[in-house]
C-alpha atoms as a PDB file:
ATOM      1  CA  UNK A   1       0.000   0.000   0.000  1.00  0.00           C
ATOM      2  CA  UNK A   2       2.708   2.177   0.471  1.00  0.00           C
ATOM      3  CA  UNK A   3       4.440   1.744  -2.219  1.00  0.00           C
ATOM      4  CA  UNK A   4       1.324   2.319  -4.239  1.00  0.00           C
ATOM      5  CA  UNK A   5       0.964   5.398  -2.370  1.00  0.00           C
ATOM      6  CA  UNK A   6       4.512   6.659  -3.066  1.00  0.00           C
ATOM      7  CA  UNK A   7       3.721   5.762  -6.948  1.00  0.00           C
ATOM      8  CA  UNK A   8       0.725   7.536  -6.729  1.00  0.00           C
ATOM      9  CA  UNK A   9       2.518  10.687  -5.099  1.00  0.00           C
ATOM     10  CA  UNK A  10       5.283  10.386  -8.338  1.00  0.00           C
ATOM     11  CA  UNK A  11       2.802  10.744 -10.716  1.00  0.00           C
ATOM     12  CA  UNK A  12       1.348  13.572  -9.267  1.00  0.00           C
ATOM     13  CA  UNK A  13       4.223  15.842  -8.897  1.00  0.00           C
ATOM     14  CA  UNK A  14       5.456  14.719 -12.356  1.00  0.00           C
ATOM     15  CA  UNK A  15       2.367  15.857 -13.413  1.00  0.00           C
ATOM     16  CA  UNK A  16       2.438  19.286 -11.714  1.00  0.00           C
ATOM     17  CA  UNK A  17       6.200  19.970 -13.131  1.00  0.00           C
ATOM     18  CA  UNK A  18       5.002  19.664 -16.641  1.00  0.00           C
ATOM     19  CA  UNK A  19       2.001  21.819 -15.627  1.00  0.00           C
ATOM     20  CA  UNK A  20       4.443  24.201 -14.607  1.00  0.00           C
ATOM     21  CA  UNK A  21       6.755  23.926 -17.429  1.00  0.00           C
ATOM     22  CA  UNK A  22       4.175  24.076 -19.930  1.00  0.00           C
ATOM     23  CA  UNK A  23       2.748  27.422 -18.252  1.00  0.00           C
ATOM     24  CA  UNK A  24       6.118  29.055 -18.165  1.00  0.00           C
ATOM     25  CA  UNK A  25       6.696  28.490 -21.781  1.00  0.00           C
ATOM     26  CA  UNK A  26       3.095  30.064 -22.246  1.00  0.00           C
ATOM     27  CA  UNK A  27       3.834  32.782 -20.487  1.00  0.00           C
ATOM     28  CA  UNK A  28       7.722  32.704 -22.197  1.00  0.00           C
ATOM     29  CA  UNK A  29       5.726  33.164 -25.516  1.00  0.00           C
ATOM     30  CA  UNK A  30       3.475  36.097 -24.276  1.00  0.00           C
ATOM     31  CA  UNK A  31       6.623  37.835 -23.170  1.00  0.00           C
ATOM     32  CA  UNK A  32       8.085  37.610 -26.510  1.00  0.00           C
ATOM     33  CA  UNK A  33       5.259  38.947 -28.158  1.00  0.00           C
ATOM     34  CA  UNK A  34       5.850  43.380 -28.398  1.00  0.00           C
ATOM     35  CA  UNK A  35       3.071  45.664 -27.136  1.00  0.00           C
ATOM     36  CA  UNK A  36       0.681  46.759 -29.590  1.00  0.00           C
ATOM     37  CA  UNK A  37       0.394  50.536 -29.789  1.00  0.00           C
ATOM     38  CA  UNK A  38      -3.086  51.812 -29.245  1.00  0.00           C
ATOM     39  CA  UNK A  39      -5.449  53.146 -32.252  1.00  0.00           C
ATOM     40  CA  UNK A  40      -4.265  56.623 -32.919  1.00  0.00           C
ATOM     41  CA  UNK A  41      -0.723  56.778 -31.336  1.00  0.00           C
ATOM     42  CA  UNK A  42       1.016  54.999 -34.471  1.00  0.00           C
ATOM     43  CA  UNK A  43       4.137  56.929 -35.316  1.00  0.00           C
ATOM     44  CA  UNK A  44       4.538  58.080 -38.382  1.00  0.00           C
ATOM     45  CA  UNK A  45       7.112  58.379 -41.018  1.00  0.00           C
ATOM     46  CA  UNK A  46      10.320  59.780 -40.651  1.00  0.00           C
ATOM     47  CA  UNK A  47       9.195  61.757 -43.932  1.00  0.00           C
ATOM     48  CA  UNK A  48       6.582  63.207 -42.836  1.00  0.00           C
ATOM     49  CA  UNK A  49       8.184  64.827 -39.727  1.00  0.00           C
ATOM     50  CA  UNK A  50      11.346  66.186 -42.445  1.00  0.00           C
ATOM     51  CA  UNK A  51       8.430  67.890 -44.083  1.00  0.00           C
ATOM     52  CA  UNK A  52       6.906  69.377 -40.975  1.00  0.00           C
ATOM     53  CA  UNK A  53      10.875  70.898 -39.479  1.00  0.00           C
ATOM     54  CA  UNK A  54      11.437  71.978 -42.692  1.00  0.00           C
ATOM     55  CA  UNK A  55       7.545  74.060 -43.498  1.00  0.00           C
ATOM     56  CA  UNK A  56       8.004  75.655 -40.310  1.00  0.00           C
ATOM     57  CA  UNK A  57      11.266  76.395 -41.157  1.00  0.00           C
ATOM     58  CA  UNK A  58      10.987  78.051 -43.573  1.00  0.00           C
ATOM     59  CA  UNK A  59       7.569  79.837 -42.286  1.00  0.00           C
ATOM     60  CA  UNK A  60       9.315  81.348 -39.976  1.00  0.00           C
ATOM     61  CA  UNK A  61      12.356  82.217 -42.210  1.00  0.00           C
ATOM     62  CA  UNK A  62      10.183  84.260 -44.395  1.00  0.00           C
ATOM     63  CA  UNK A  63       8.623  85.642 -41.568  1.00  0.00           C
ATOM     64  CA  UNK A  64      11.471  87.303 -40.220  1.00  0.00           C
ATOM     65  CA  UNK A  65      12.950  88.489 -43.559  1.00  0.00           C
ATOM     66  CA  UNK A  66       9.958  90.100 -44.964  1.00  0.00           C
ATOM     67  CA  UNK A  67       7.716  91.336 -41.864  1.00  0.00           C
ATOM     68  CA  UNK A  68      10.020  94.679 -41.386  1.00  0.00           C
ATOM     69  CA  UNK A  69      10.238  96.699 -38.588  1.00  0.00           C
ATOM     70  CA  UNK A  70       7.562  98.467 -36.284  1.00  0.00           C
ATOM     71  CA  UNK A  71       6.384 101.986 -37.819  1.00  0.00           C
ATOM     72  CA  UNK A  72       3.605 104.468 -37.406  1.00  0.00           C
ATOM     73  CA  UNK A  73       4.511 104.918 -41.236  1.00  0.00           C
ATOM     74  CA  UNK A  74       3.516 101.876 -42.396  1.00  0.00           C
ATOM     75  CA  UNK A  75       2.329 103.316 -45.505  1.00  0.00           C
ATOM     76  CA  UNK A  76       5.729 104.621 -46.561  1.00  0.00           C
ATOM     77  CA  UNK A  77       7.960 101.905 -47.819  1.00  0.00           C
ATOM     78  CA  UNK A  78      11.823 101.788 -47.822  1.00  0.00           C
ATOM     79  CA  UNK A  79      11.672 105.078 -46.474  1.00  0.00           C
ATOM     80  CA  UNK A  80      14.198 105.970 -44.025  1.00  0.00           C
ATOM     81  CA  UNK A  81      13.209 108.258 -40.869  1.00  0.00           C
ATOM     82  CA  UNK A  82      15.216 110.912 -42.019  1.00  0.00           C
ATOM     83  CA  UNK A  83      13.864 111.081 -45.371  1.00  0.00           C
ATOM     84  CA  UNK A  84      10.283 110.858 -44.493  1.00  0.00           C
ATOM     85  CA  UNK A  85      10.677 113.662 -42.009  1.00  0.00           C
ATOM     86  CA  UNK A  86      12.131 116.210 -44.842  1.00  0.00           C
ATOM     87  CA  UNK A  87       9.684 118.535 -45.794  1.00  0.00           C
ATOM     88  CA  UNK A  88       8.900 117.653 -49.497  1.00  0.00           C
ATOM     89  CA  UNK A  89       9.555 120.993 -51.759  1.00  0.00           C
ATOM     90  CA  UNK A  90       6.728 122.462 -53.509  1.00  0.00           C
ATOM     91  CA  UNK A  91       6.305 122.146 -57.195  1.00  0.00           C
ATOM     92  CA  UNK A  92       5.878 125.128 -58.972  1.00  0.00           C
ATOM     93  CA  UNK A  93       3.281 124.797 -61.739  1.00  0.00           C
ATOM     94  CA  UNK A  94       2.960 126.219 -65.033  1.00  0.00           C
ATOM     95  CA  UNK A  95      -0.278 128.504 -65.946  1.00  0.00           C
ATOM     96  CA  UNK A  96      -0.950 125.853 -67.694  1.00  0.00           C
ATOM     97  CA  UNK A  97      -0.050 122.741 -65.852  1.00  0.00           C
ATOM     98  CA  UNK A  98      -2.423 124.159 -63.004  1.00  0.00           C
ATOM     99  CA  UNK A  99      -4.993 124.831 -65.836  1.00  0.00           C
ATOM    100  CA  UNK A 100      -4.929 121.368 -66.508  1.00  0.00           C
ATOM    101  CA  UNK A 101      -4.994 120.321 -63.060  1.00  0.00           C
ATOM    102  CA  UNK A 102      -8.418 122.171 -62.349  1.00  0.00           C
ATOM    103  CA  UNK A 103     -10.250 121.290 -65.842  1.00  0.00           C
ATOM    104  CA  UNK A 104      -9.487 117.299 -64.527  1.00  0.00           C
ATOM    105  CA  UNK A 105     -11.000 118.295 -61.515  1.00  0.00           C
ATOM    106  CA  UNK A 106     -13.874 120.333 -62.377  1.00  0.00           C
ATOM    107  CA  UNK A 107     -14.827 120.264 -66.021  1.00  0.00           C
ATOM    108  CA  UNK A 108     -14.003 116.864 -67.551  1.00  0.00           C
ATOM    109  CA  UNK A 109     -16.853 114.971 -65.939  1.00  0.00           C
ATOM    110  CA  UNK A 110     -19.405 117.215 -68.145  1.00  0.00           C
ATOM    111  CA  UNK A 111     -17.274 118.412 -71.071  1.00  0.00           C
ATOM    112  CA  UNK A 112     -15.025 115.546 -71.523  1.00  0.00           C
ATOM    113  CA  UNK A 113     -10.911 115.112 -71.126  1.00  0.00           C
ATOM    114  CA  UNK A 114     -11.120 115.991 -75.255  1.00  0.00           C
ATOM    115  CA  UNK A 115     -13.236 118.927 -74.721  1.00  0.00           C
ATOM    116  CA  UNK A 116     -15.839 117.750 -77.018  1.00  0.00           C
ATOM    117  CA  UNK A 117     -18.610 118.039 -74.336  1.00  0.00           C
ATOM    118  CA  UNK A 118     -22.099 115.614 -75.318  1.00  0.00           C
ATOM    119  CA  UNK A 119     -24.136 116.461 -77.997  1.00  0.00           C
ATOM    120  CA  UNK A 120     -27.474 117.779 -77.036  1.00  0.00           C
ATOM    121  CA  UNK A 121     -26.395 118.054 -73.499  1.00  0.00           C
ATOM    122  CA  UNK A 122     -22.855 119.574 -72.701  1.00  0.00           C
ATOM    123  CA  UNK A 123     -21.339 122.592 -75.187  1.00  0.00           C
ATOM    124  CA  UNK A 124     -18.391 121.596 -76.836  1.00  0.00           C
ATOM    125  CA  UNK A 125     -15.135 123.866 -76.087  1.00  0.00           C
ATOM    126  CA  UNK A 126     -13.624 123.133 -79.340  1.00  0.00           C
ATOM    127  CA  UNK A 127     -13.723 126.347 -81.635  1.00  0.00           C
ATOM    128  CA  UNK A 128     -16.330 128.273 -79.845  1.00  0.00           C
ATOM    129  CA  UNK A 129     -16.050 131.838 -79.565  1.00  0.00           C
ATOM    130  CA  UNK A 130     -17.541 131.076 -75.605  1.00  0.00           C
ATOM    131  CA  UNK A 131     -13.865 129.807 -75.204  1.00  0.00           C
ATOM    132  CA  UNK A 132     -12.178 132.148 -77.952  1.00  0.00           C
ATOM    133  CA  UNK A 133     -14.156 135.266 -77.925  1.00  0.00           C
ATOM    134  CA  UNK A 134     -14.507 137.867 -75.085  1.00  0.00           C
ATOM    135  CA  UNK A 135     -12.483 137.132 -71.903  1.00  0.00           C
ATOM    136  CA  UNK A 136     -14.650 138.599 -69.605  1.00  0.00           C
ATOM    137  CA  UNK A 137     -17.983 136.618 -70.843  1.00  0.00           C
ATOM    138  CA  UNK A 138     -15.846 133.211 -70.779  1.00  0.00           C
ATOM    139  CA  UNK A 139     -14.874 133.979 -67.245  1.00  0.00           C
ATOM    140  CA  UNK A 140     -18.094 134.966 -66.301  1.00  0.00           C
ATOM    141  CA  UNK A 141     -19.464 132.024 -67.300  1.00  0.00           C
ATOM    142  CA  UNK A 142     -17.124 130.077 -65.150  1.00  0.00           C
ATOM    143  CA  UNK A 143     -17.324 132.222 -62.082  1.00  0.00           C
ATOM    144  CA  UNK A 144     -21.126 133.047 -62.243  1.00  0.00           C
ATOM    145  CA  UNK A 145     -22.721 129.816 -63.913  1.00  0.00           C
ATOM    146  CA  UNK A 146     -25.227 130.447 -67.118  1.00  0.00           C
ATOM    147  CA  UNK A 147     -28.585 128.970 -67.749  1.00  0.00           C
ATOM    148  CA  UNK A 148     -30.760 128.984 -70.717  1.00  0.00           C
ATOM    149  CA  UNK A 149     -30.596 128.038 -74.326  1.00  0.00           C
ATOM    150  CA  UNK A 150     -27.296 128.519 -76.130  1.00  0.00           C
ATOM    151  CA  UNK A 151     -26.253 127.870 -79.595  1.00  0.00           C
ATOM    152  CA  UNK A 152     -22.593 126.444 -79.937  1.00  0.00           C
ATOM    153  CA  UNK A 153     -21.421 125.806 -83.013  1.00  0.00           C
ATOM    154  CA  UNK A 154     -24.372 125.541 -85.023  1.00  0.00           C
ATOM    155  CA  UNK A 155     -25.851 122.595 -82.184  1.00  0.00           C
ATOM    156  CA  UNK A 156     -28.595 124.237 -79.344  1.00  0.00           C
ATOM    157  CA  UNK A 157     -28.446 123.302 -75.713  1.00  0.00           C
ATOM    158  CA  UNK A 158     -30.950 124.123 -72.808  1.00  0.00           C
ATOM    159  CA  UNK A 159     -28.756 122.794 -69.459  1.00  0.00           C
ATOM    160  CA  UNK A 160     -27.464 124.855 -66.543  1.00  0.00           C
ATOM    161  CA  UNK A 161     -23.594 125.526 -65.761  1.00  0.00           C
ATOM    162  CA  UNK A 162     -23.226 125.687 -61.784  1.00  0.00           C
ATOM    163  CA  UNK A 163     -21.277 128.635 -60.259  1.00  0.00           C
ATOM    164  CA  UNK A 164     -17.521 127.818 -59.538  1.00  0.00           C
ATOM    165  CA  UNK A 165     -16.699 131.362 -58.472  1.00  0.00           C
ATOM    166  CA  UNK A 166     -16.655 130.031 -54.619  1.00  0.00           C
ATOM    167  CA  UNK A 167     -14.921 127.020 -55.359  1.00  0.00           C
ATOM    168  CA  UNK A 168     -11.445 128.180 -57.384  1.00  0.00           C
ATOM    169  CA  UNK A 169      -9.574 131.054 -56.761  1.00  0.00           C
ATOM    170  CA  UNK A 170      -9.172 133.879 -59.356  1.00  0.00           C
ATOM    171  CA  UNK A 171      -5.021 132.429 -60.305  1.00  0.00           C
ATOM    172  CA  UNK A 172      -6.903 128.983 -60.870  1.00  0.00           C
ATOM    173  CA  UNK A 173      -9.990 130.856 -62.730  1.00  0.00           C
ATOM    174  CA  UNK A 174      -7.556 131.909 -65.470  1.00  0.00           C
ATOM    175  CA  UNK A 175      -5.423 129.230 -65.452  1.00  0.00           C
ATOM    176  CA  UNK A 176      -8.352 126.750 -66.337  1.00  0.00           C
ATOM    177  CA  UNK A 177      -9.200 129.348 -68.822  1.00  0.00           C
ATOM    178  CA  UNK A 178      -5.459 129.655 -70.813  1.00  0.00           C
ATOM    179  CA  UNK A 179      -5.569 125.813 -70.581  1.00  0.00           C
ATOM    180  CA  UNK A 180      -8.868 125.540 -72.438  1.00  0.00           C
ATOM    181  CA  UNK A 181      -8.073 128.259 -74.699  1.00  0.00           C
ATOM    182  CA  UNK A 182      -4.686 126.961 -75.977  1.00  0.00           C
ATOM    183  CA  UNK A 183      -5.901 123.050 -75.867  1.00  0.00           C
ATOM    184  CA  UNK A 184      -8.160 121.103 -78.074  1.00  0.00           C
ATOM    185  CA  UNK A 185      -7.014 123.169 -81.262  1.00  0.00           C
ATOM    186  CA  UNK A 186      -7.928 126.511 -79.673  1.00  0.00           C
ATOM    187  CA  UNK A 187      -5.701 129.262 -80.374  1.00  0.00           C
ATOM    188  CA  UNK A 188      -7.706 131.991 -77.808  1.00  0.00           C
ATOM    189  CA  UNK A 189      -4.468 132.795 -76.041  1.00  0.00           C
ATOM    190  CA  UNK A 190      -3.277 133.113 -72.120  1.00  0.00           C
ATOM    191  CA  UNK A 191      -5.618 134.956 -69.425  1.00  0.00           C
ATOM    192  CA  UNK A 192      -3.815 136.668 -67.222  1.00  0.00           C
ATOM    193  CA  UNK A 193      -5.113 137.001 -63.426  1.00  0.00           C
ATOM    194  CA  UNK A 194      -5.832 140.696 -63.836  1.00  0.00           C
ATOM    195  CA  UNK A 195      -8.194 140.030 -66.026  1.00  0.00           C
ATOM    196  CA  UNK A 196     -10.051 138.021 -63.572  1.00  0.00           C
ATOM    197  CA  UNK A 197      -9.650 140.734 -61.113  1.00  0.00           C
ATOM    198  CA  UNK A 198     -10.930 143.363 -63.207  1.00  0.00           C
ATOM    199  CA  UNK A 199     -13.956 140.888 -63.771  1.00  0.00           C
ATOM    200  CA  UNK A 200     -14.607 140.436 -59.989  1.00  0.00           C
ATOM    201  CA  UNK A 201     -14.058 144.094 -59.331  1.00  0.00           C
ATOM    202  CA  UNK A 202     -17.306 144.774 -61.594  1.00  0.00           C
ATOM    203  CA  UNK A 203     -19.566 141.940 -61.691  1.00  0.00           C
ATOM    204  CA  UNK A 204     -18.098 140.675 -57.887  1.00  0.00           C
ATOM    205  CA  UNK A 205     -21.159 141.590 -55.661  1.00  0.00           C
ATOM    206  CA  UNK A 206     -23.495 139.351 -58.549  1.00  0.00           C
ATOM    207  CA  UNK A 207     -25.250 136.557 -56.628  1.00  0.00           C
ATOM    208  CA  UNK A 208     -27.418 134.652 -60.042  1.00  0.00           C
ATOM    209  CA  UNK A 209     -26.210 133.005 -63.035  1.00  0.00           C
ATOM    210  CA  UNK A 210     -25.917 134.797 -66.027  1.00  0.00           C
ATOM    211  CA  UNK A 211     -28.848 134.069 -68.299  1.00  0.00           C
ATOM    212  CA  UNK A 212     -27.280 133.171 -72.180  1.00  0.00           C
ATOM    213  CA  UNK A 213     -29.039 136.523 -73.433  1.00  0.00           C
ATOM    214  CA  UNK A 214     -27.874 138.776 -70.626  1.00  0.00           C
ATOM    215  CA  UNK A 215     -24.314 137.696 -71.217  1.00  0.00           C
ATOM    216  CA  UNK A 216     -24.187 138.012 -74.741  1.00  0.00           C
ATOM    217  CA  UNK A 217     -25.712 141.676 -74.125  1.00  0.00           C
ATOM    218  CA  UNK A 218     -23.075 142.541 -71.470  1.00  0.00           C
ATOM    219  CA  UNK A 219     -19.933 141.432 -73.085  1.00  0.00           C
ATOM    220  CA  UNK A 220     -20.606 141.087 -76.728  1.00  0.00           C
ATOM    221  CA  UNK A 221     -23.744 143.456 -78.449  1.00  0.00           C
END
């Protein structure tokens, strides 16, 4: 019996060693086996990460050679502080420069850059003795305005020239005047600024337009 015992006892821890063994080498197995990295958290390609260094290298490259320095002149580019703080000089302009200057301003919109005007609704300043003629009824219809219907060469309006008198100063009055009258294939001549004056100093005080009949009377018949 007791040897049957002590047989009995053999098998049994034979049978736990190989339990054992066969666990470890389980386990062994599991050990060998490298973690998975969870859904997400892969790394990526070396490539990838060259191209990321170098876009923000470069970002910030260009960022630092073209942003500039600070100024409360932004406006002004490549301009030193000296330079902006010199006092630019004024430019003298010719009678007729400044002429041309005003007529842009003031007189294009209606009677065109060529000084054609509009048929039927703007007088044309090309050839007209308006622009030619009499001084003092071409500057009175500049400083005063003039209403009514007028006949210029050969085509009959009915509109209404505003005042400008208020607006331009008697040197820009004649200048706009010697600019129309030597432009466009006129040959009327300079005004000089006296003549202005002498205008003003009769017909100054005058608070209507001239009416195309009343002009004509005053200056010409």
């Amino acid at each position: 019996m007791d040897k049957e015992e002590a047989k009995n006892s053999n098998t049994s821890d034979n049978s736990e060693e190989v339990d054992r063994e066969d666990i470890y080498e389980i386990h062994q197995a599991a050990l060998r086996e490298r973690v998975l990295p969870g859904e997400g958290n892969e790394r990526g390609p070396w490539w990838l990460y060259a191209i990321i260094f170098i876009t923000f290298a470069f970002g910030f490259f260009y960022i630092g050679y073209y942003f500039g320095d600070f100024s409360y002149q932004p406006h002004q580019l490549y301009i030193s502080n000296a330079e902006a703080e010199v006092p630019a000089e004024p430019v003298e302009l010719t009678q007729v420069e400044l002429g041309e200057s005003i007529y842009g301003r003031v007189c294009s919109t209606c009677h065109q850059a060529n000084g054609e005007g509009v048929e039927g609704a703007f007088p044309t300043l090309v050839g007209t003795d308006y622009v030619n003629g009499n001084v003092g009824r071409f500057a009175g219809i500049i400083i005063h305005g003039l209403y009514g219907e007028i006949e210029v060469n050969g085509v009959t309006y009915n509109g209404n020239m505003p005042a400008w008198g208020e607006q331009i100063s008697d040197e820009e009055v004649a200048a706009v005047m010697t600019y129309v009258r030597n432009s466009f294939g006129n040959d009327g001549g300079d005004v000089p600024v006296d003549s202005i004056k002498s205008y003003n100093d009769i017909y100054g005080n005058r608070t209507s337009q001239w009416e195309v009949g009343e002009l004509n009377d005053t200056f010409i018949n």
